[in-house]
PDB file of N, CA and C in Angstrom:
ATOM      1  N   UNK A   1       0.994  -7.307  16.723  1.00  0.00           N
ATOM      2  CA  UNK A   1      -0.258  -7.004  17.381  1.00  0.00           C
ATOM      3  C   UNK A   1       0.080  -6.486  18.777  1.00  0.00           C
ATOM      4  N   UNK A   2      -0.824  -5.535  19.452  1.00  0.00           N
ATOM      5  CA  UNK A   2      -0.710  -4.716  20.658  1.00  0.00           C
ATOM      6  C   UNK A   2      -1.910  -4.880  20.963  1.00  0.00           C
ATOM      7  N   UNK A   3      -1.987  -4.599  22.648  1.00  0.00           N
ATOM      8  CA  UNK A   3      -2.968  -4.648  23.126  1.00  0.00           C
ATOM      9  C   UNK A   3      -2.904  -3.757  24.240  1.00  0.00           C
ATOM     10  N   UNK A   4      -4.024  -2.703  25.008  1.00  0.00           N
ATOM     11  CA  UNK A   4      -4.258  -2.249  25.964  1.00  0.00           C
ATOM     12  C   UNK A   4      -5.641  -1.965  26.547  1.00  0.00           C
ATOM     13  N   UNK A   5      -5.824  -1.660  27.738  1.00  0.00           N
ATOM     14  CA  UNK A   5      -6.744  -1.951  28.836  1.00  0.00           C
ATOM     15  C   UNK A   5      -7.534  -0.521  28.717  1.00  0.00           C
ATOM     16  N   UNK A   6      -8.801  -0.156  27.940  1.00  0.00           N
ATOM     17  CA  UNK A   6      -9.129   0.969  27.668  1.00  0.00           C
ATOM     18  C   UNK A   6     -10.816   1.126  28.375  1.00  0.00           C
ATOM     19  N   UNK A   7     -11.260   1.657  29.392  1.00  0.00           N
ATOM     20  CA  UNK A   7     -12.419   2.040  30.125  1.00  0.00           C
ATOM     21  C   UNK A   7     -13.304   0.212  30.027  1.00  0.00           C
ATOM     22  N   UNK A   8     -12.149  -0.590  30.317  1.00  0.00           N
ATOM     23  CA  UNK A   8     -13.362  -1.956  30.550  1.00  0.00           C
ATOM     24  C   UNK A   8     -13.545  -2.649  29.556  1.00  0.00           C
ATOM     25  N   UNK A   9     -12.372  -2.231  28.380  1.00  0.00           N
ATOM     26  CA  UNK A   9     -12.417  -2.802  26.955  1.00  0.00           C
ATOM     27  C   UNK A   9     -11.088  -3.451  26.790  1.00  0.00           C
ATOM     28  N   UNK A  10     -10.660  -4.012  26.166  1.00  0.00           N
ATOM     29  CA  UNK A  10      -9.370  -4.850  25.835  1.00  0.00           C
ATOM     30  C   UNK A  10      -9.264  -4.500  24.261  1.00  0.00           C
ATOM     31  N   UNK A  11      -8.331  -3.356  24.076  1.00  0.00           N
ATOM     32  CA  UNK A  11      -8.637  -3.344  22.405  1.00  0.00           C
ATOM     33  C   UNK A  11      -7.048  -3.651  21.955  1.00  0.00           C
ATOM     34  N   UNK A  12      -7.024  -4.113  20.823  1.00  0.00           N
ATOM     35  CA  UNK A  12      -6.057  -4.771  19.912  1.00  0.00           C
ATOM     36  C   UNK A  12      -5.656  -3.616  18.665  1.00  0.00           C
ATOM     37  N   UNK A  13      -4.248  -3.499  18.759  1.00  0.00           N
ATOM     38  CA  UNK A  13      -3.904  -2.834  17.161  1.00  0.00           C
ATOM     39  C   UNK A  13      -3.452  -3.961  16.473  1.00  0.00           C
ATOM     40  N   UNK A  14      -3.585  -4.538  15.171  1.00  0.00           N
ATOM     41  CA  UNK A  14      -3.259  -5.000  14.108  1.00  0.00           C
ATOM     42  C   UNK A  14      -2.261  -4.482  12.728  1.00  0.00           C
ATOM     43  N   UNK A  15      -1.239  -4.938  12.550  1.00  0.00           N
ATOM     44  CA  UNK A  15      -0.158  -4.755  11.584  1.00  0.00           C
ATOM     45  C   UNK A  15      -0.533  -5.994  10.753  1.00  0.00           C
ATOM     46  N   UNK A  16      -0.925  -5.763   9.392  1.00  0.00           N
ATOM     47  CA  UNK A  16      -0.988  -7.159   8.627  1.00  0.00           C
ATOM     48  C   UNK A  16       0.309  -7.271   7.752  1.00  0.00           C
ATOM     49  N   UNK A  17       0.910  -7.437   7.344  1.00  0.00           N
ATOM     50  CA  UNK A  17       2.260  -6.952   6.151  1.00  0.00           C
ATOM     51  C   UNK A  17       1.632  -7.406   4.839  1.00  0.00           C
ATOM     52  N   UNK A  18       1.834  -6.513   4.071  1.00  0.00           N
ATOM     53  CA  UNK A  18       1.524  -7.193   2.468  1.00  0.00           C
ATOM     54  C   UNK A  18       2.519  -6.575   1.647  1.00  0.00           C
ATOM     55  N   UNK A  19       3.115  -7.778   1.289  1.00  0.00           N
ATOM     56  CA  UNK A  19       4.020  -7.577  -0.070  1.00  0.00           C
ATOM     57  C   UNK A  19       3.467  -7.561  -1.229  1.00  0.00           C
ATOM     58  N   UNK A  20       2.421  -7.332  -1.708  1.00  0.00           N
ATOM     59  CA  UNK A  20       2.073  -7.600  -2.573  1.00  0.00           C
ATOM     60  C   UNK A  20       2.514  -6.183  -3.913  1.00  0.00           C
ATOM     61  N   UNK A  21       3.204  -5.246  -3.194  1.00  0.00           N
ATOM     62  CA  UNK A  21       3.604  -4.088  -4.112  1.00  0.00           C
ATOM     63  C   UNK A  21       5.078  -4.682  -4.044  1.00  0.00           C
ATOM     64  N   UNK A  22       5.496  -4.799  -5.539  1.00  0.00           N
ATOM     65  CA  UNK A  22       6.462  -5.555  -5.867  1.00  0.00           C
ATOM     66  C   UNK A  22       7.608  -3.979  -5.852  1.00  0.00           C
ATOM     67  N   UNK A  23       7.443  -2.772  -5.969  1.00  0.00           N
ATOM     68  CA  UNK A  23       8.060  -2.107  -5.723  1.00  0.00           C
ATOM     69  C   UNK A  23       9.026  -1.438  -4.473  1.00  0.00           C
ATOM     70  N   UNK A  24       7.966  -2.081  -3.330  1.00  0.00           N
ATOM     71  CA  UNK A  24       9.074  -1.715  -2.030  1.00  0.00           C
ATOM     72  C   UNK A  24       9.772  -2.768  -1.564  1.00  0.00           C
ATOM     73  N   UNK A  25      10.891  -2.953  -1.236  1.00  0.00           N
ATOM     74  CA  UNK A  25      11.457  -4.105  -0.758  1.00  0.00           C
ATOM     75  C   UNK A  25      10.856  -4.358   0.716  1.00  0.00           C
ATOM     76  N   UNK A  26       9.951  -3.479   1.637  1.00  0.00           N
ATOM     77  CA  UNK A  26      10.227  -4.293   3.015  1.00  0.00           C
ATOM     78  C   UNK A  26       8.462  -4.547   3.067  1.00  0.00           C
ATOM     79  N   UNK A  27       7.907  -3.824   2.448  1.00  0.00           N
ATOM     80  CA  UNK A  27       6.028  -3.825   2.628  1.00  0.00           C
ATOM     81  C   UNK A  27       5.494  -2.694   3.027  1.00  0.00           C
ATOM     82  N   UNK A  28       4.106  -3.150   2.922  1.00  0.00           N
ATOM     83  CA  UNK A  28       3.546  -2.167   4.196  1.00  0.00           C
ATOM     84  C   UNK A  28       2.308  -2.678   4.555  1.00  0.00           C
ATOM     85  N   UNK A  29       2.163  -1.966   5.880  1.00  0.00           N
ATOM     86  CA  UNK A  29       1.078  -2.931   6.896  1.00  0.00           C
ATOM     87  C   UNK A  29      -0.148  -1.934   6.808  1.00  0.00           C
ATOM     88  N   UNK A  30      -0.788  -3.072   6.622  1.00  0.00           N
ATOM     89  CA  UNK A  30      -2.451  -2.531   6.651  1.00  0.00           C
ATOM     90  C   UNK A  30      -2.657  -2.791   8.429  1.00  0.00           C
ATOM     91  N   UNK A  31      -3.310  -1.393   8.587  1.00  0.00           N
ATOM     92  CA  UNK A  31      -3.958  -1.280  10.005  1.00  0.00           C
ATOM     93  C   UNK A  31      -5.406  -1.882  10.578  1.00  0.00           C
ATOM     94  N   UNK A  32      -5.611  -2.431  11.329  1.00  0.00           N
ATOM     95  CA  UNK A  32      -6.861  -2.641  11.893  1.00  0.00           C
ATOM     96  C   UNK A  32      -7.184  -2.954  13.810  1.00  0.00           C
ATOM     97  N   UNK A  33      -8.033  -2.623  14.031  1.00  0.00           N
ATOM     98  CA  UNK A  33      -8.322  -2.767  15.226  1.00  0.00           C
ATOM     99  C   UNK A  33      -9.700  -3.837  15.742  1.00  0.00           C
ATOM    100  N   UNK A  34      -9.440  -4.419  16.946  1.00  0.00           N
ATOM    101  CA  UNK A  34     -10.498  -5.048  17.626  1.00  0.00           C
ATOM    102  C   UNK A  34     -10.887  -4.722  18.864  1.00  0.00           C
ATOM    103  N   UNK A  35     -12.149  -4.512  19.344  1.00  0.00           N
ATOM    104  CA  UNK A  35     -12.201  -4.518  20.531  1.00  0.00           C
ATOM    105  C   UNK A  35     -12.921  -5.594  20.849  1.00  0.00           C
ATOM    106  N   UNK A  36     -12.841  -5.994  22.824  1.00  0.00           N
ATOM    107  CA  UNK A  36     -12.988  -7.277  22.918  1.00  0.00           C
ATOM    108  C   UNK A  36     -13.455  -6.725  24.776  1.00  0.00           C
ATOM    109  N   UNK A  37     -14.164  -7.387  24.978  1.00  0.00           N
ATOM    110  CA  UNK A  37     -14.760  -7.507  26.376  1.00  0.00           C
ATOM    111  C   UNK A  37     -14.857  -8.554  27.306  1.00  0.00           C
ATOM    112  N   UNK A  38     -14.519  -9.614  28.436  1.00  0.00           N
ATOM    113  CA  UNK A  38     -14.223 -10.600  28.981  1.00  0.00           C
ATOM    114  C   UNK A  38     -14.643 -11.403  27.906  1.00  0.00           C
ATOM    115  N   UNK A  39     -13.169 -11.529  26.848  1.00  0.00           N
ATOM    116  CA  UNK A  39     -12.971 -12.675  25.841  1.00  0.00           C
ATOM    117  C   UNK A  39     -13.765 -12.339  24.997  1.00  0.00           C
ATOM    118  N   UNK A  40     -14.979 -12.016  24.380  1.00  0.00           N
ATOM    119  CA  UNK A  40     -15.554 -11.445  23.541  1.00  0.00           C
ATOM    120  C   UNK A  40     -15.686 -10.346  22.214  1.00  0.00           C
ATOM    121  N   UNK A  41     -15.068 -10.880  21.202  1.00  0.00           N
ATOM    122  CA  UNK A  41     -15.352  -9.767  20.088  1.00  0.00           C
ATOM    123  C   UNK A  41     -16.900  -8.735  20.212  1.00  0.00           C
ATOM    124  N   UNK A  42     -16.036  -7.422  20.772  1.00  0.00           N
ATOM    125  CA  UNK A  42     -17.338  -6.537  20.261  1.00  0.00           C
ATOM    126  C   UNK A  42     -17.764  -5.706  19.062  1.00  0.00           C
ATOM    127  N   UNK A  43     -15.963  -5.387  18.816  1.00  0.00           N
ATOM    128  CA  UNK A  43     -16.204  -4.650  16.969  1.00  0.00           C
ATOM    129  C   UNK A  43     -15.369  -4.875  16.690  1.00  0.00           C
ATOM    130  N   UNK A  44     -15.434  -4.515  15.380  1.00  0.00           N
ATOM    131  CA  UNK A  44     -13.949  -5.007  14.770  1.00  0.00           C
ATOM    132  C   UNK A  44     -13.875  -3.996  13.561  1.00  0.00           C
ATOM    133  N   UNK A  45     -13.113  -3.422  13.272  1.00  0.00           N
ATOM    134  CA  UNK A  45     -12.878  -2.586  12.220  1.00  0.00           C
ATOM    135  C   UNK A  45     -12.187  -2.946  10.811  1.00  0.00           C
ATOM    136  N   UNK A  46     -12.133  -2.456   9.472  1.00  0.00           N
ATOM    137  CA  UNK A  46     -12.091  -2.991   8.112  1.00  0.00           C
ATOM    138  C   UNK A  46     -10.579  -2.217   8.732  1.00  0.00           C
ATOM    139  N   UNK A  47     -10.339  -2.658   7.142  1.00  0.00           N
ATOM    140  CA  UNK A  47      -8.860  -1.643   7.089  1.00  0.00           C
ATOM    141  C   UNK A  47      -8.589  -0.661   7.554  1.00  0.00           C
ATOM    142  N   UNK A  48      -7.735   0.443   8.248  1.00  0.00           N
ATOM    143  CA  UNK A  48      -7.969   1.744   8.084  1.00  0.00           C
ATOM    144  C   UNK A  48      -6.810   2.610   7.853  1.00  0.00           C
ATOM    145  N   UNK A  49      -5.895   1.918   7.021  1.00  0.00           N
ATOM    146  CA  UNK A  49      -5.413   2.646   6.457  1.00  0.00           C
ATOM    147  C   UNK A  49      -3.909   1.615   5.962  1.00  0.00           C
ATOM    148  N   UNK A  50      -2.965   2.011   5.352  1.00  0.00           N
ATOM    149  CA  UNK A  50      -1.864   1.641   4.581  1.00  0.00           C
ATOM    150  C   UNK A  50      -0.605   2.578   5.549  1.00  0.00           C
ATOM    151  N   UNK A  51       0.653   1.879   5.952  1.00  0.00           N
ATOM    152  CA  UNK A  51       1.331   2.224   6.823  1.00  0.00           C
ATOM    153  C   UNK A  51       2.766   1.399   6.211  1.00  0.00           C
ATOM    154  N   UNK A  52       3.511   2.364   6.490  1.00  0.00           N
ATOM    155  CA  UNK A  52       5.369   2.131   6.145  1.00  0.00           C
ATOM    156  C   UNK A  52       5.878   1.675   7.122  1.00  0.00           C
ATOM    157  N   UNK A  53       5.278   1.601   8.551  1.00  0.00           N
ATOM    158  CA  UNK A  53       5.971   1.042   9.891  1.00  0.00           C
ATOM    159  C   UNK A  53       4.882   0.333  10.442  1.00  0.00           C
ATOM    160  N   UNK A  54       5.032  -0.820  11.463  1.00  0.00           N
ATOM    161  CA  UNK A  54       4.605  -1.688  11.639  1.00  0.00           C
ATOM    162  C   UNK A  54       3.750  -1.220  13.293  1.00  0.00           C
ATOM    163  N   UNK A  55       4.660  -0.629  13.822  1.00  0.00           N
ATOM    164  CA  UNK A  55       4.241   0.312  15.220  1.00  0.00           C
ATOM    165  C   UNK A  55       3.050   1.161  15.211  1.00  0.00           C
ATOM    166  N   UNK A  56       3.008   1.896  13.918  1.00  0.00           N
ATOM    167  CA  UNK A  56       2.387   3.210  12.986  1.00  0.00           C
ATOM    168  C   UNK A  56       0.952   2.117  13.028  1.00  0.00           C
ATOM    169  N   UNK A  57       0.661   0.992  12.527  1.00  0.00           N
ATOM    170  CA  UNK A  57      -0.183   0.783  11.664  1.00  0.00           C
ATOM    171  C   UNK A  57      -1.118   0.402  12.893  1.00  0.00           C
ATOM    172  N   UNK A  58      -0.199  -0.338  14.423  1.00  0.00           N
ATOM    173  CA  UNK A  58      -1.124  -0.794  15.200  1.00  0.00           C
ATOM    174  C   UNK A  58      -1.596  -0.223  16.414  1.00  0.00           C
ATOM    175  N   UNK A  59      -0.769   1.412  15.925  1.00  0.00           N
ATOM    176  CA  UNK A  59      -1.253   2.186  16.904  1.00  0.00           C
ATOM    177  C   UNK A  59      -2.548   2.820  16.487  1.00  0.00           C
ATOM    178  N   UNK A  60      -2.874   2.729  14.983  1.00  0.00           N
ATOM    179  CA  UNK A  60      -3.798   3.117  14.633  1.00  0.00           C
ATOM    180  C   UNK A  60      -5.192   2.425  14.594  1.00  0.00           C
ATOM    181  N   UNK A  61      -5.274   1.144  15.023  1.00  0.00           N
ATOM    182  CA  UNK A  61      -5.917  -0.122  15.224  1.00  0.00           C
ATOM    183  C   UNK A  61      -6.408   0.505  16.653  1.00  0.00           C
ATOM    184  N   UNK A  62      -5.322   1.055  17.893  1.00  0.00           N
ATOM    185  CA  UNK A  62      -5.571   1.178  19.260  1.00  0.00           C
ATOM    186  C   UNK A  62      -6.358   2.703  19.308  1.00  0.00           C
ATOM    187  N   UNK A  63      -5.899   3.773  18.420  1.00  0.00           N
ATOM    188  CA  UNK A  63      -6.908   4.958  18.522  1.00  0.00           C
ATOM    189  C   UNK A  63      -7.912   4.904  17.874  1.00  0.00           C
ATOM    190  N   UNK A  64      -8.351   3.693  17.224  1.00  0.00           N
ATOM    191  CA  UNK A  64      -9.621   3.468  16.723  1.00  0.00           C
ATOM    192  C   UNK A  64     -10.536   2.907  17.164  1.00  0.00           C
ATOM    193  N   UNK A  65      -9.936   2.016  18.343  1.00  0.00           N
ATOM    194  CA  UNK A  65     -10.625   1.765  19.210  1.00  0.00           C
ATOM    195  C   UNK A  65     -11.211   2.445  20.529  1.00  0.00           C
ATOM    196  N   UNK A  66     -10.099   3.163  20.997  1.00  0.00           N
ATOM    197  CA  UNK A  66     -10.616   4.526  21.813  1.00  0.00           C
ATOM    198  C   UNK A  66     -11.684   5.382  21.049  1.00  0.00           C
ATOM    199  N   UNK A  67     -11.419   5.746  20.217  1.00  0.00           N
ATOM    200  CA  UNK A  67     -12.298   6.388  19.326  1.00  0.00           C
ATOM    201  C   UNK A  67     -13.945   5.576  19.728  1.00  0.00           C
ATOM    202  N   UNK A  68     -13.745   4.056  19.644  1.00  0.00           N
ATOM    203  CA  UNK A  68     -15.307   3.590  19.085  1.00  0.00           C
ATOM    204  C   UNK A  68     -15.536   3.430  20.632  1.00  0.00           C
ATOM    205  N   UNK A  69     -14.695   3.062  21.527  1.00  0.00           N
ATOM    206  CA  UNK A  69     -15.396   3.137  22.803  1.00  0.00           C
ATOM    207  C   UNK A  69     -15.953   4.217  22.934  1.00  0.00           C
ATOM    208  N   UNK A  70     -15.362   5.787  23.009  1.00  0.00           N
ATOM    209  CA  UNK A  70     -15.909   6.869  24.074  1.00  0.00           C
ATOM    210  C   UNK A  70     -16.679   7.498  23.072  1.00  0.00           C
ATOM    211  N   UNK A  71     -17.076   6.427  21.758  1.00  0.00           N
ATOM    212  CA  UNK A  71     -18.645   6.809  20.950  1.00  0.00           C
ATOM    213  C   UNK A  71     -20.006   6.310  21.354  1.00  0.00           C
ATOM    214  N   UNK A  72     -19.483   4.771  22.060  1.00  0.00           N
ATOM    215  CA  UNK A  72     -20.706   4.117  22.490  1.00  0.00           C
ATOM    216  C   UNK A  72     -21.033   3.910  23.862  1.00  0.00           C
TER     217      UNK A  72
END
C-alpha cells in the first residue's frame, strides 16, 4: 500500500495478491484505491484492474484517485 498528499486528499494505492491462478508461480495483484480526508473514508473504489507487479497495481489505486478528486 502507498499513499500521497493530493489537493487536500490523502489517497491510498492498494496491491491485494491473489494466488488463486494456480498457473503463475508469483500472483497477481488486484488494484484498488481509497481516498480519505482528516482520517475519513471518502470513496473507495472496486477493483480496477489485474496487475503482474505489485508497484503497477498501486499506482493505479493513486491515478484513480486523482482522477476522482479533480472530478468532484
Amino acid at each position: 500500500m502507498t499513499s500521497e498528499q493530493y489537493r487536500g486528499y490523502t489517497l491510498w494505492g492498494h496491491a491485494i495478491l491473489d494466488r488463486s491462478d494456480e498457473t503463475t508461480a508469483r500472483g497477481r495483484y488486484a488494484a484498488s484505491g481509497t481516498i480519505t480526508k482528516e482520517g475519513k473514508i471518502v470513496e473507495a473504489s472496486g477493483v480496477l484492474g489485474n496487475f503482474d507487479i505489485e508497484d503497477e497495481a498501486e499506482l493505479a489505486g493513486l491515478l484513480w484517485g486523482r482522477a476522482w478528486v479533480d472530478n468532484h
